[in-house]
N, C-alpha and C. Protein backbone atom coordinates (compact mmCIF):
# COMPACT_ATOMS: atom_id res chain seq x y z
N UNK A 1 -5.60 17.53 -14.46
CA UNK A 1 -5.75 17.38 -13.03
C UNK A 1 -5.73 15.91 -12.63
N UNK A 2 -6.33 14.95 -13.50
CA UNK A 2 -6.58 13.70 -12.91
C UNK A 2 -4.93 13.11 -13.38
N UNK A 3 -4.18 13.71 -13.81
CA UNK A 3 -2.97 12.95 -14.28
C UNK A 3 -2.20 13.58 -12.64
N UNK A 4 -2.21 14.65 -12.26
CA UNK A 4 -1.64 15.26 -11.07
C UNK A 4 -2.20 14.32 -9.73
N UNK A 5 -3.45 13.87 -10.02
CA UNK A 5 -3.94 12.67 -8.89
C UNK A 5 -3.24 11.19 -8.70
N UNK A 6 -2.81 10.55 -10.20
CA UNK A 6 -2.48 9.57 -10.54
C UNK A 6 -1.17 9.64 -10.52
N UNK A 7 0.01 10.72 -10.38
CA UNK A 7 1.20 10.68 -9.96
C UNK A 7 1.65 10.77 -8.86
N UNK A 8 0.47 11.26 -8.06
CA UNK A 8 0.64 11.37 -6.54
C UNK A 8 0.49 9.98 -5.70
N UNK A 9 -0.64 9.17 -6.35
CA UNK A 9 -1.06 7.85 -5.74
C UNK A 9 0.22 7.09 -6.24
N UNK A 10 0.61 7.42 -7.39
CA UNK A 10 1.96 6.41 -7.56
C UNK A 10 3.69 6.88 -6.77
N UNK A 11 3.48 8.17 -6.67
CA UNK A 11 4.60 8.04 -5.84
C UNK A 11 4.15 7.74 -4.81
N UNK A 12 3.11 7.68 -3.84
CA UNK A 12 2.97 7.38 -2.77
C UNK A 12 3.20 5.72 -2.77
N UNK A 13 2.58 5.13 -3.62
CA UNK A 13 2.37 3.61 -3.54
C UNK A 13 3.98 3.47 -3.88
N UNK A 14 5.01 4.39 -4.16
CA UNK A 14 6.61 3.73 -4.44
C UNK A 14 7.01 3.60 -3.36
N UNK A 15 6.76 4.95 -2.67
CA UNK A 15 7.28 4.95 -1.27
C UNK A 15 6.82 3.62 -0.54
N UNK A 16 5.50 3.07 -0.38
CA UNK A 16 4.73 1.94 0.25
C UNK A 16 5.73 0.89 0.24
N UNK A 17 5.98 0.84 -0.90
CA UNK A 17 7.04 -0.47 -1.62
C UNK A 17 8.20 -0.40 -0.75
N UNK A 18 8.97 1.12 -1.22
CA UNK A 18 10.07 1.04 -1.17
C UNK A 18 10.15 1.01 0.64
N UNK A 19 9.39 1.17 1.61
CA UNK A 19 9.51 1.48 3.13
C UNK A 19 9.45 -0.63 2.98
N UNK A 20 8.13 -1.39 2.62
CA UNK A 20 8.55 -2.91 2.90
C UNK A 20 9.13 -3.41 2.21
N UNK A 21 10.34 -2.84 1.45
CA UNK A 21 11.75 -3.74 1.21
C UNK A 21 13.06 -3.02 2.33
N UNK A 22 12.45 -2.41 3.11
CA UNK A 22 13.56 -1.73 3.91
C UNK A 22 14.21 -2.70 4.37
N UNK A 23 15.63 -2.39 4.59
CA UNK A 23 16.41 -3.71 5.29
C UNK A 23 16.84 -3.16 6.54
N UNK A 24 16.27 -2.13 6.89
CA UNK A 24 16.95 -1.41 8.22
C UNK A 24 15.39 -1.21 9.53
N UNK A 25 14.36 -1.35 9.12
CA UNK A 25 13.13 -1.16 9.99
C UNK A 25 12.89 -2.43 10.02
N UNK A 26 12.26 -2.79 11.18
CA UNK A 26 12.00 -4.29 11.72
C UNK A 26 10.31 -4.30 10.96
N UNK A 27 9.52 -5.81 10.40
CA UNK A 27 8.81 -5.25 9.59
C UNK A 27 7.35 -4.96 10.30
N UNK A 28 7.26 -4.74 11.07
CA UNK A 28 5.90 -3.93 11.86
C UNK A 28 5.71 -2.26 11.19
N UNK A 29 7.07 -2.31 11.52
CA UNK A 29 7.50 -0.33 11.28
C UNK A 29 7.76 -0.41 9.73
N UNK A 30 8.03 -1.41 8.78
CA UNK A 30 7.98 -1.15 7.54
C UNK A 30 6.02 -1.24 7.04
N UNK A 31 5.31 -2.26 7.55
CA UNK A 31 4.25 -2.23 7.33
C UNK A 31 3.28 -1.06 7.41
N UNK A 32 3.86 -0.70 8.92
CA UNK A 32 2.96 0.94 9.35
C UNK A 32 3.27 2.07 8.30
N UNK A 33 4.54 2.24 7.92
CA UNK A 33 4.79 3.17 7.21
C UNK A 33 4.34 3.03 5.75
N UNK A 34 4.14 2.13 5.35
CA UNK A 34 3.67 1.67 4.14
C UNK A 34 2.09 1.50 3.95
N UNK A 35 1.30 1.42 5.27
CA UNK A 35 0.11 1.72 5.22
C UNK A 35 -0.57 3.25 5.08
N UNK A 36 0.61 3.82 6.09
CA UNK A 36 0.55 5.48 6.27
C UNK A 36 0.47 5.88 4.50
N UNK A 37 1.71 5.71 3.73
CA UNK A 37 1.80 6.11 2.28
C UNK A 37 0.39 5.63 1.28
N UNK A 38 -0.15 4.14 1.78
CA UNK A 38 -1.15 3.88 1.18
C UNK A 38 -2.24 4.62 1.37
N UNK A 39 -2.87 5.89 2.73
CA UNK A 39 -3.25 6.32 3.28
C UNK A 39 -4.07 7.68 2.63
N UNK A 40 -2.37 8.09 2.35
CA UNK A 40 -2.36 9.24 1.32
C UNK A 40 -2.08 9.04 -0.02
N UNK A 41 -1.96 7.89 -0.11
CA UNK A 41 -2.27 7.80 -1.61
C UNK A 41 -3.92 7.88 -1.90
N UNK A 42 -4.83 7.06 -1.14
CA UNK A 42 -6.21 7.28 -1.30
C UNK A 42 -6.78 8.07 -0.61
N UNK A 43 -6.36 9.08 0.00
CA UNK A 43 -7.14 9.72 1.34
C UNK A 43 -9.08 10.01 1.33
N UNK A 44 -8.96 9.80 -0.09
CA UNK A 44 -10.56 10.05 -0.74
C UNK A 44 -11.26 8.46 -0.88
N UNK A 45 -12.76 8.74 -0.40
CA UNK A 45 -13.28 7.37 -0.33
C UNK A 45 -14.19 7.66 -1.84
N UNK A 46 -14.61 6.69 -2.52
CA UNK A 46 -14.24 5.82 -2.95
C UNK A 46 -12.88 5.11 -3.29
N UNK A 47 -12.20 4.79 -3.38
CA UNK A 47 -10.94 4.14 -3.85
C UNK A 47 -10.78 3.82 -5.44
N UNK A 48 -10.07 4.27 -6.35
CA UNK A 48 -10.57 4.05 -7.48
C UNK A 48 -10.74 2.58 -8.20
N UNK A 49 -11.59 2.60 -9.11
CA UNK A 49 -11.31 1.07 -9.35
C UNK A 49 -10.38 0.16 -10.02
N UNK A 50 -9.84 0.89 -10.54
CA UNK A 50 -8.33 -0.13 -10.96
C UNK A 50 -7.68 -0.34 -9.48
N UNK A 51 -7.72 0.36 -8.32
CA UNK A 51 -6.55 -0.19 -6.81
C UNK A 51 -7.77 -0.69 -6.56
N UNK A 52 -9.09 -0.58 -6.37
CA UNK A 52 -9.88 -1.36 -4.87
C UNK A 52 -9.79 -2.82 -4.95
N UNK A 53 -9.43 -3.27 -5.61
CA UNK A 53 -9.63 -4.62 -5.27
C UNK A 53 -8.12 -4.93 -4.24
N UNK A 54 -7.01 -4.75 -5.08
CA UNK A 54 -5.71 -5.08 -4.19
C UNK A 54 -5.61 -3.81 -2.43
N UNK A 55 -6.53 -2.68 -3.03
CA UNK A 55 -6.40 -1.97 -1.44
C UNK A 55 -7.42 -2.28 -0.37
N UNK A 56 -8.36 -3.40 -0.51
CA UNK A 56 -9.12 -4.17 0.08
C UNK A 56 -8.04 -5.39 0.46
N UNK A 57 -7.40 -6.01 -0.07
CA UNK A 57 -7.20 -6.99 0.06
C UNK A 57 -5.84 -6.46 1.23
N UNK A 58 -5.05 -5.35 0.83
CA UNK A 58 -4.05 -5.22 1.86
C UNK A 58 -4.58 -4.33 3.55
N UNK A 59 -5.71 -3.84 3.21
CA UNK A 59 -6.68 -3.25 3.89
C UNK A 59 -7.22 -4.90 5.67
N UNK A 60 -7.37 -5.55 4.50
CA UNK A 60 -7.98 -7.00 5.07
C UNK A 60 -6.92 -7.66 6.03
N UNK A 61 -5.60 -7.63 4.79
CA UNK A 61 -4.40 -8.10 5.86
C UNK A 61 -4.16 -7.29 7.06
N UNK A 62 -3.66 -6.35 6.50
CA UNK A 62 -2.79 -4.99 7.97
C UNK A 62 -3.79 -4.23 8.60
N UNK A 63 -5.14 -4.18 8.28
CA UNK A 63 -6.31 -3.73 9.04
C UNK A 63 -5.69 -1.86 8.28
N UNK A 64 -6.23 -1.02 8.66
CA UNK A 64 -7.23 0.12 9.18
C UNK A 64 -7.19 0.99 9.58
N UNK A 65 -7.19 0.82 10.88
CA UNK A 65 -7.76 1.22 12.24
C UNK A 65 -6.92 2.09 12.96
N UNK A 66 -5.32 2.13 12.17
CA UNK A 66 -4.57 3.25 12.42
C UNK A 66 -3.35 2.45 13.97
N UNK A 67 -3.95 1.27 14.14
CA UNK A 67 -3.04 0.28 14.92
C UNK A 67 -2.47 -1.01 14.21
N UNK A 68 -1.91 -0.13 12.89
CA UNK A 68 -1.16 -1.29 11.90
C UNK A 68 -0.11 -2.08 12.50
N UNK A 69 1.12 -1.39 13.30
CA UNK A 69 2.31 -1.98 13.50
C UNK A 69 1.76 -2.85 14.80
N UNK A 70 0.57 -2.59 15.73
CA UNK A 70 0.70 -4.14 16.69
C UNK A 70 0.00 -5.38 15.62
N UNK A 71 -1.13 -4.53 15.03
CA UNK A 71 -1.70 -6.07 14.23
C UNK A 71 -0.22 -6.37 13.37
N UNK A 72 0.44 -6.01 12.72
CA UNK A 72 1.38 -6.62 12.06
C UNK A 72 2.48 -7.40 12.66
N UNK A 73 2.85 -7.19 13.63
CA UNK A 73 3.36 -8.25 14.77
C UNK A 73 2.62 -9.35 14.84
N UNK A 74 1.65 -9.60 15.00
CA UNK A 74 0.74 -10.96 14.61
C UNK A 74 0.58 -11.43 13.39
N UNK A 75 0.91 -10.78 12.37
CA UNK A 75 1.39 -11.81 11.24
C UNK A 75 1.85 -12.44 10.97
N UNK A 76 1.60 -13.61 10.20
CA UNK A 76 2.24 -15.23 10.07
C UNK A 76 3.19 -14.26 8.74
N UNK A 77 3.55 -15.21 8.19
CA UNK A 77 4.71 -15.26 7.40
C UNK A 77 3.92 -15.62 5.85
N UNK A 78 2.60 -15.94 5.63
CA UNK A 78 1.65 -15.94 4.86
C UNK A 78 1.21 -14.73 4.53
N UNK A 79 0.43 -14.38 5.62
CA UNK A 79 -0.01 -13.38 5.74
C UNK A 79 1.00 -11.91 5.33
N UNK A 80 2.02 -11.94 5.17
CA UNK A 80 3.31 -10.91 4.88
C UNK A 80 3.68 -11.31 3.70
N UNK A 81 4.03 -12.45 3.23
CA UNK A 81 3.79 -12.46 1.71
C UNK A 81 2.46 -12.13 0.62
N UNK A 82 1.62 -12.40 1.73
CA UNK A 82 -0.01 -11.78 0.80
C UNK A 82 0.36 -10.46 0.59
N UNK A 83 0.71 -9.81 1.95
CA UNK A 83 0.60 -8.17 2.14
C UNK A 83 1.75 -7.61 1.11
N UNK A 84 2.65 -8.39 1.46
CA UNK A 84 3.89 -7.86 0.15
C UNK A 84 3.43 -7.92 -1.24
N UNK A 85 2.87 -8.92 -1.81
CA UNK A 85 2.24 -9.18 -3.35
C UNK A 85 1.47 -8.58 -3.31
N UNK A 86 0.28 -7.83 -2.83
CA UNK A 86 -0.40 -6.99 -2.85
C UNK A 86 -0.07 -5.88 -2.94
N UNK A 87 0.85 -5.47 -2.69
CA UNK A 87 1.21 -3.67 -2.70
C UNK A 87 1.89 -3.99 -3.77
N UNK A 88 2.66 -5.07 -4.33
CA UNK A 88 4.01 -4.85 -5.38
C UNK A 88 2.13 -4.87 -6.64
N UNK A 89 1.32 -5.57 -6.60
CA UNK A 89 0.52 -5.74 -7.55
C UNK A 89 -0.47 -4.31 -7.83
N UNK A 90 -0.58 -4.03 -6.72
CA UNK A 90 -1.09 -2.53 -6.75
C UNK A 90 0.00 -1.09 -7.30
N UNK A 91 1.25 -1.13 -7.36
CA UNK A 91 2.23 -0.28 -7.84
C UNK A 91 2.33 -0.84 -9.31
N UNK A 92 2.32 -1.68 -9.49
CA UNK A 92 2.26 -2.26 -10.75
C UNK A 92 1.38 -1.32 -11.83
N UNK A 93 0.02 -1.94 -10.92
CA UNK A 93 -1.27 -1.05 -11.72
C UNK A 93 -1.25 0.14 -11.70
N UNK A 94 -0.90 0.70 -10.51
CA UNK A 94 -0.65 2.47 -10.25
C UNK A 94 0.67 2.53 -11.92
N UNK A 95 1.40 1.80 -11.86
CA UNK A 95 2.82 2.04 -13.09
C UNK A 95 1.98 2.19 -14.23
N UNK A 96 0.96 1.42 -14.60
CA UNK A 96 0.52 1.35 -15.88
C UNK A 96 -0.82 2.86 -16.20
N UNK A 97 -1.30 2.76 -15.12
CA UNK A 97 -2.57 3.79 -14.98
C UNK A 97 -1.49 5.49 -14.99
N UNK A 98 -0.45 5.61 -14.69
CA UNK A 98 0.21 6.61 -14.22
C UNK A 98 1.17 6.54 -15.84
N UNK A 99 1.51 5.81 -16.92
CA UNK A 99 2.39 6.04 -17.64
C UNK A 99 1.08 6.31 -19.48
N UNK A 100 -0.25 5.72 -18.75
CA UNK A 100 -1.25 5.68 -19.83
C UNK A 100 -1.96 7.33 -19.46
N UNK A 101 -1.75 7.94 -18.40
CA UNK A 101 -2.71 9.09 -18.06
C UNK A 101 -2.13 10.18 -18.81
């Protein structure tokens, strides 16, 4: 069962990825959609602990609150490279936790 949990959080976190390398959505609408996938990848609180640290940290950038794509319009260009290295660092870990389960 917990291997059926850990393939789900990783395809979700591919999709995350694969929506902010889109070259066709302007990146507000790649961010939102990529928060949405991060969403359901954890829909359960606690967050486990191999992601909470990087799903805090992209949590911190793009907020929350379910009004991702206006806060992401106010992102610097810092702030979007944090948010990008953060999800590629979190799929990473989802790759390794998902190929060891």
């Amino acid at each position: 069962m917990l291997v059926d949990v850990i393939r789900h959080q990783y395809e979700k976190l591919g999709n995350a990825l694969r929506a902010l390398m889109s070259l066709t959505m302007p990146a507000p609408q790649r961010i939102a959609h990529a928060m949405r996938e991060l969403a359901l990848a954890f829909p359960d609180r606690p967050v486990p602990e191999w992601a909470a640290k990087h799903v805090r940290t992209i949590r911190s950038i793009a907020g929350s609150d379910g009004d991702t794509e206006a806060r992401a319009q106010a992102l610097g260009e810092l702030q979007l490279n944090q948010l990008s290295a953060a999800f590629l660092e979190l799929y990473t870990v989802a790759s390794r936790e998902y190929w060891t389960a």
